[in-house]
C-alpha atoms as a PDB file:
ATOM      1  CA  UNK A   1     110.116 205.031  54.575  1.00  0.00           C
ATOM      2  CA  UNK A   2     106.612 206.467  54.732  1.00  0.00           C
ATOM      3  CA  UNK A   3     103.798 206.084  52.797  1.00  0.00           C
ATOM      4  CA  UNK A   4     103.062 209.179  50.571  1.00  0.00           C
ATOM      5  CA  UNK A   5     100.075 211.443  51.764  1.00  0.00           C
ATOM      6  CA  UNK A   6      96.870 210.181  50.786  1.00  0.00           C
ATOM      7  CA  UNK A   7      96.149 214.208  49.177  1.00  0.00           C
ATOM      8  CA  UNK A   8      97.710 216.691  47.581  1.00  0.00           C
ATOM      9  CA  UNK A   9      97.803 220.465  48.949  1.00  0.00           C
ATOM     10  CA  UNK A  10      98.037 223.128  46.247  1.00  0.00           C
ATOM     11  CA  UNK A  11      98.733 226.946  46.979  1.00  0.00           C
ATOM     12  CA  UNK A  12      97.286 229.573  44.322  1.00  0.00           C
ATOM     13  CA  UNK A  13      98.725 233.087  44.738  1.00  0.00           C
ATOM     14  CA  UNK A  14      96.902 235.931  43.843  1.00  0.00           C
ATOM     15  CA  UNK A  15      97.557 238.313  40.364  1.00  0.00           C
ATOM     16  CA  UNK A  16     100.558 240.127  42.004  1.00  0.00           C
ATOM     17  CA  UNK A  17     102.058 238.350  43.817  1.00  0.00           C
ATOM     18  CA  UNK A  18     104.236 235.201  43.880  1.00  0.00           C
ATOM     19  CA  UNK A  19     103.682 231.453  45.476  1.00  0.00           C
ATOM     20  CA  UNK A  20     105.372 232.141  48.840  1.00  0.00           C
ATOM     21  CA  UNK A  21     104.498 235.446  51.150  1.00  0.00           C
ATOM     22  CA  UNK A  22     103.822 235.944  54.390  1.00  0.00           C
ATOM     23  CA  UNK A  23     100.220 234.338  54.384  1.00  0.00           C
ATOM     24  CA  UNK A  24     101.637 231.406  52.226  1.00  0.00           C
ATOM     25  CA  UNK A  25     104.118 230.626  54.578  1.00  0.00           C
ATOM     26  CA  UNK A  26     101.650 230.814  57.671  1.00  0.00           C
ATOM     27  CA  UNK A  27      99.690 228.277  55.811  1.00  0.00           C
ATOM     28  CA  UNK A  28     102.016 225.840  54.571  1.00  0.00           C
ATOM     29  CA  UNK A  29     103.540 225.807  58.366  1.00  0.00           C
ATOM     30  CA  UNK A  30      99.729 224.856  59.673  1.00  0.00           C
ATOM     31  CA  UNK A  31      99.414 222.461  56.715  1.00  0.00           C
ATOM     32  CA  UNK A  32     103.141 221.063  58.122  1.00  0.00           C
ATOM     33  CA  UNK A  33     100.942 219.866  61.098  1.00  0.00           C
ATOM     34  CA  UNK A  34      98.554 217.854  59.732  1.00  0.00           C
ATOM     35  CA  UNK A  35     101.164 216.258  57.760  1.00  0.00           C
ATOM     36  CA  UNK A  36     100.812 217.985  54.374  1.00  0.00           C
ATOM     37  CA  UNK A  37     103.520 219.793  52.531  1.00  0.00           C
ATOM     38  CA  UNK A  38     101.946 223.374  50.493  1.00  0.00           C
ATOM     39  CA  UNK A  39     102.902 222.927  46.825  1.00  0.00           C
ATOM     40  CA  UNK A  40     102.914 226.295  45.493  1.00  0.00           C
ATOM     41  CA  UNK A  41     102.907 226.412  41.599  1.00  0.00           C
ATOM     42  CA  UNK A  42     103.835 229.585  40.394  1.00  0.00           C
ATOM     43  CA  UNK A  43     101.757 231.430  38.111  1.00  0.00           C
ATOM     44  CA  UNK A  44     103.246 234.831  37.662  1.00  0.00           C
ATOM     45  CA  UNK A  45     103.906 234.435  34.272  1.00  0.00           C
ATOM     46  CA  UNK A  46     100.691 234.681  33.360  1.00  0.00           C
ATOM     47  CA  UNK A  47      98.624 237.670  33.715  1.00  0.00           C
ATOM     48  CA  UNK A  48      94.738 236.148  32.648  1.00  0.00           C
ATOM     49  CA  UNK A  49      92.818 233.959  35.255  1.00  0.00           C
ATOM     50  CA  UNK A  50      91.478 231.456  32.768  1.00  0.00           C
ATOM     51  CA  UNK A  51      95.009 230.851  31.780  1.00  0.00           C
ATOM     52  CA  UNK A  52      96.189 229.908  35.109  1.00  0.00           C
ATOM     53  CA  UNK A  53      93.203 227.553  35.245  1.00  0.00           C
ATOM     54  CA  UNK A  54      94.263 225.877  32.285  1.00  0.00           C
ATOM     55  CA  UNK A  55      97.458 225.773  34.070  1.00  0.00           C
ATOM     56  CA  UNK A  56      96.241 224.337  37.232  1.00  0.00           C
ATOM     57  CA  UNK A  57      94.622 222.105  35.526  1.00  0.00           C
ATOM     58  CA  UNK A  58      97.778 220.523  34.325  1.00  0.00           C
ATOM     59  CA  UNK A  59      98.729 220.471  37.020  1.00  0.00           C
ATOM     60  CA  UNK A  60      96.337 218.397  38.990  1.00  0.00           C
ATOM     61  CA  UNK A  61      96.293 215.952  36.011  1.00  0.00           C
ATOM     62  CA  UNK A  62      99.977 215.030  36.668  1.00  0.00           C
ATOM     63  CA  UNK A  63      98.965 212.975  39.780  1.00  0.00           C
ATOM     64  CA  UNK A  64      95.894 211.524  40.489  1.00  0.00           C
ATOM     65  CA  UNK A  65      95.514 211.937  44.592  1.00  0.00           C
ATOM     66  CA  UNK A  66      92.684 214.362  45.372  1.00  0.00           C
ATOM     67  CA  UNK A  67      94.176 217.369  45.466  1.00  0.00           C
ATOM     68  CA  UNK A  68      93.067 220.517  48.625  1.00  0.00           C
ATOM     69  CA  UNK A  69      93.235 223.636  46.897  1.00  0.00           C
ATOM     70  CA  UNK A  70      93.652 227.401  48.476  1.00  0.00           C
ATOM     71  CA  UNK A  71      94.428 230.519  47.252  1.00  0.00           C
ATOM     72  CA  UNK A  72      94.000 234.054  47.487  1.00  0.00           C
ATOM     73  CA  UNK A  73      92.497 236.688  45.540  1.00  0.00           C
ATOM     74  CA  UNK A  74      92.699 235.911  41.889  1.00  0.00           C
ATOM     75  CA  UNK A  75      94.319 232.489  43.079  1.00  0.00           C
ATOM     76  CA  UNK A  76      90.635 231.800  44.678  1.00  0.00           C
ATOM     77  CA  UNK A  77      88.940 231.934  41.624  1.00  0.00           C
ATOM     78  CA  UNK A  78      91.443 229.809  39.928  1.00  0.00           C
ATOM     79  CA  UNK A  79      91.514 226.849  42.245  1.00  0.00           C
ATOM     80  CA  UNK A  80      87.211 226.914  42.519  1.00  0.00           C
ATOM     81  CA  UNK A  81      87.375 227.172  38.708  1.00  0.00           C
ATOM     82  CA  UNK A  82      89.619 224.414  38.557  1.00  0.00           C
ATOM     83  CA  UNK A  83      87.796 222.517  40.888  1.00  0.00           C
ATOM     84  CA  UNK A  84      84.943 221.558  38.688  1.00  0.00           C
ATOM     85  CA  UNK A  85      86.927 219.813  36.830  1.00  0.00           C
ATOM     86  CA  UNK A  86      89.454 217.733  38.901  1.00  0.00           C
ATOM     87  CA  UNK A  87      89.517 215.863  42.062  1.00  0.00           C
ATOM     88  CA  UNK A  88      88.924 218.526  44.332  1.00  0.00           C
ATOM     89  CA  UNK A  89      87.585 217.623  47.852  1.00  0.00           C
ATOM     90  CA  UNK A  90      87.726 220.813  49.453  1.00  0.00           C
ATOM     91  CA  UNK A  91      88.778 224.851  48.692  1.00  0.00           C
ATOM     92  CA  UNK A  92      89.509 227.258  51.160  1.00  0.00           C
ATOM     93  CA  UNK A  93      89.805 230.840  49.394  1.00  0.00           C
ATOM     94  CA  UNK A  94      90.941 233.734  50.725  1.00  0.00           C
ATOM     95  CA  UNK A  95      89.389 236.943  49.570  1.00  0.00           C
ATOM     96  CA  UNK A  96      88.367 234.934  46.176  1.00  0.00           C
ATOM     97  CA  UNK A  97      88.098 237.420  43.034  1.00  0.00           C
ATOM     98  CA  UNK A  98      84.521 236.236  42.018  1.00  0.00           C
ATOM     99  CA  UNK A  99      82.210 238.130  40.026  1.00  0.00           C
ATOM    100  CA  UNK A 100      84.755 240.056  38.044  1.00  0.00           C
ATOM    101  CA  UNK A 101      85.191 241.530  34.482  1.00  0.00           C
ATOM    102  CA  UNK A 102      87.599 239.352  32.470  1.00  0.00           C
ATOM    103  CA  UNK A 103      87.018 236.387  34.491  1.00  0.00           C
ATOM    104  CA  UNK A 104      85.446 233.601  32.754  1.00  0.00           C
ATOM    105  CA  UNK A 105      83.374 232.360  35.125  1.00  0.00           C
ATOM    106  CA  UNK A 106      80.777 233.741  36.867  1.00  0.00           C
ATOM    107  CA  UNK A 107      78.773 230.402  38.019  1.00  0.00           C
ATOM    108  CA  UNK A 108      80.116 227.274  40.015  1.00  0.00           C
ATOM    109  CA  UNK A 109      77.573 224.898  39.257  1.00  0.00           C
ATOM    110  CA  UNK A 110      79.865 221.340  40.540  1.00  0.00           C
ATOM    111  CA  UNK A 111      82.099 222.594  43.807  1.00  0.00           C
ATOM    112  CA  UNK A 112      83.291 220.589  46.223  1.00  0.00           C
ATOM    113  CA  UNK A 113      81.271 219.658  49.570  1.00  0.00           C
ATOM    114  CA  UNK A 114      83.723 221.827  51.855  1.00  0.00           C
ATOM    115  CA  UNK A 115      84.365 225.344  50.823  1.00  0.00           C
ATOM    116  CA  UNK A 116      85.519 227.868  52.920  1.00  0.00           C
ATOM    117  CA  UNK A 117      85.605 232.198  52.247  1.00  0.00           C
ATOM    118  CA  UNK A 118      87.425 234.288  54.201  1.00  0.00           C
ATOM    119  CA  UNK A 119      87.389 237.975  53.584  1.00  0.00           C
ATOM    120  CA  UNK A 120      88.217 241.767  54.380  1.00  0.00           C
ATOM    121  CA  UNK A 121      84.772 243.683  55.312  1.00  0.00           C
ATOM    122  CA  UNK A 122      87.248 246.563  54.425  1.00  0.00           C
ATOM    123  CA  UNK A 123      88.369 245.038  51.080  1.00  0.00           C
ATOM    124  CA  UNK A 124      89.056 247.920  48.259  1.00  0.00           C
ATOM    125  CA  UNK A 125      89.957 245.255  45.748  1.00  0.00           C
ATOM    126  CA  UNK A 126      87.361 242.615  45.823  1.00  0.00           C
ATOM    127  CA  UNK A 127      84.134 243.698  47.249  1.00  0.00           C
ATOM    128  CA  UNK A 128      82.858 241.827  50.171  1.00  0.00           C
ATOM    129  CA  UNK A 129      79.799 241.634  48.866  1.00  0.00           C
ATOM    130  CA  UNK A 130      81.006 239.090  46.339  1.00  0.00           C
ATOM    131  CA  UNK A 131      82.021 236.811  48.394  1.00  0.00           C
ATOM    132  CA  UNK A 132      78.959 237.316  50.737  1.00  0.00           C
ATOM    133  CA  UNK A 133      76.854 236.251  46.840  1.00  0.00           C
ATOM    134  CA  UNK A 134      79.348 232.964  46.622  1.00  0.00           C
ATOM    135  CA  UNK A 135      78.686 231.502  50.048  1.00  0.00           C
ATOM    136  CA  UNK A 136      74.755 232.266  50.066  1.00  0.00           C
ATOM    137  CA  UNK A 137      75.160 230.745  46.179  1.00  0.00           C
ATOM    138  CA  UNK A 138      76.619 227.327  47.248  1.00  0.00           C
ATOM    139  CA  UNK A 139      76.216 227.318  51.043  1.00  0.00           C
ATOM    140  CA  UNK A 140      80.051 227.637  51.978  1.00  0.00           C
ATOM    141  CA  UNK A 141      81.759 228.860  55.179  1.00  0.00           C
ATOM    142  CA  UNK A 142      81.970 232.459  55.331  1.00  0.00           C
ATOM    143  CA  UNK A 143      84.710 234.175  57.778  1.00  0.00           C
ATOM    144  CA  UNK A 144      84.364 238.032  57.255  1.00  0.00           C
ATOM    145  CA  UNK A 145      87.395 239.707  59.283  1.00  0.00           C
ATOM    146  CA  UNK A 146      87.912 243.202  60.138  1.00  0.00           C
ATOM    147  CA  UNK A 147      90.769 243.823  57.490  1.00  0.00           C
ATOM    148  CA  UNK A 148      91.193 244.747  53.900  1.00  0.00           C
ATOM    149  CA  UNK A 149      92.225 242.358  50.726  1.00  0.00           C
ATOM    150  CA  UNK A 150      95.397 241.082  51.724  1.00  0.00           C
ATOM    151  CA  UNK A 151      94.169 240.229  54.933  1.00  0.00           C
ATOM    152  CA  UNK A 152      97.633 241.184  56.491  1.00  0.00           C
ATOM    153  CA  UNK A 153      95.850 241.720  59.916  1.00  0.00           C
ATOM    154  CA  UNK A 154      94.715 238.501  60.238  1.00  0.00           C
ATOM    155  CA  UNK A 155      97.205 236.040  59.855  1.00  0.00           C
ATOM    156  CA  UNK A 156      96.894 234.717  63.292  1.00  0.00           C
ATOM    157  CA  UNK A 157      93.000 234.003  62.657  1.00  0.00           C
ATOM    158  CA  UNK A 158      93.698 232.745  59.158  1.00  0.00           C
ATOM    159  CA  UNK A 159      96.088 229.817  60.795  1.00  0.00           C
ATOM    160  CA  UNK A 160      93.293 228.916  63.369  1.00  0.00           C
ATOM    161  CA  UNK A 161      90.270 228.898  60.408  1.00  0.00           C
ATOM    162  CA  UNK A 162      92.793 226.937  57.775  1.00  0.00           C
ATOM    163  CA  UNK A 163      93.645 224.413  60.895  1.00  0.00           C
ATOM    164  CA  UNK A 164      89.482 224.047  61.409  1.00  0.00           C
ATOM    165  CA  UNK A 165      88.850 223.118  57.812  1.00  0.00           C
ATOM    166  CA  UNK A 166      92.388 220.407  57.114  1.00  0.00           C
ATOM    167  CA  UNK A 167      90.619 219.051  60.104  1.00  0.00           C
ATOM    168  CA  UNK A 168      87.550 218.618  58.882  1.00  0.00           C
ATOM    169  CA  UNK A 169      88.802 218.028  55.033  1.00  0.00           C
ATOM    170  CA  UNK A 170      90.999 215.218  55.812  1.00  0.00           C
ATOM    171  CA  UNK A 171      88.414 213.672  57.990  1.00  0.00           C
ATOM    172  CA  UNK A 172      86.079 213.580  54.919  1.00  0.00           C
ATOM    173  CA  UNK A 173      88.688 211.934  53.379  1.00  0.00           C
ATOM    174  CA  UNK A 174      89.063 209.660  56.025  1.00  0.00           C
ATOM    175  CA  UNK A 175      85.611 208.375  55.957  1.00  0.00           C
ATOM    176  CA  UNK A 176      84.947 208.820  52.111  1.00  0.00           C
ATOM    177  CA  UNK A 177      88.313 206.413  51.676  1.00  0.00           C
END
């Protein structure tokens, strides 16, 4: 028997769409290496961010490992809104829908230490330019790729940056253990 994994590894999917696509999947299989298994909570019940904060939020309280969060889209903003308020050692967000209308917030005053952005310079749904204004704001990795929101192009490149940071997020782990 082994021991259980010393963190958690939560998926947030973006506003349509559900836990487990094509970019999911490419992620979790990455995560597989580094021996973490991609929860992916499913939030397509609910239509309003701040509600599937609230949710996450639940979430995270039912176990008390520190918990990796990703997600895409309107599934960025959750898990970095969620992240102020949990055990959250690192976020890697994917197109993140920052800066919007509706969303609740607009300032990220207590992230984590590792963050990392990737996004579309060709995004029509989320304007690069917001997440450009989030990683000057709080000094995060920024990846800009030559694709559009879903980032469908550049699932290849996504699996080499998300290997990069569970690298470097588990070994903060390590050493912060």
């Amino acid at each position: 028997m082994t021991d259980a994994p010393s963190c958690r590894l939560l998926w947030c999917h973006g506003s349509l769409s559900s836990p487990w696509g094509t970019k999911s999947l490419a992620l979790a299989d990455v995560a597989g290496e580094f021996g973490l298994t991609m929860e992916g909570p499913d939030f397509s019940d609910l239509a309003a961010p701040d509600e599937r904060v609230e949710r996450l939020l639940a979430i995270l309280a039912e176990d008390d490992r520190p918990t990796i969060l990703a997600g895409s889209s309107m599934g960025g903003y959750v898990a970095a809104a969620a992240s102020m308020h949990a055990r959250v050692p690192a976020l890697f967000l994917l197109a993140p829908a920052f800066y919007l209308p509706g969303y609740a917030v607009h300032v990220f005053p207590s992230l984590p230490g590792r963050v990392t952005v990737v996004h579309g310079w060709d995004d029509d749904v989320v304007p690069v330019d917001n997440a450009i204004r989030f990683a000057r704001t709080h000094k995060a990795t920024l990846h800009v790729l030559a694709d559009g929101h879903r980032l469908e192009k550049s699932t290849e490149t996504l699996c080499v940056q998300f290997a990069r940071f569970l690298a470097c997020a588990k070994a903060d782990l390590e050493k912060n253990a």
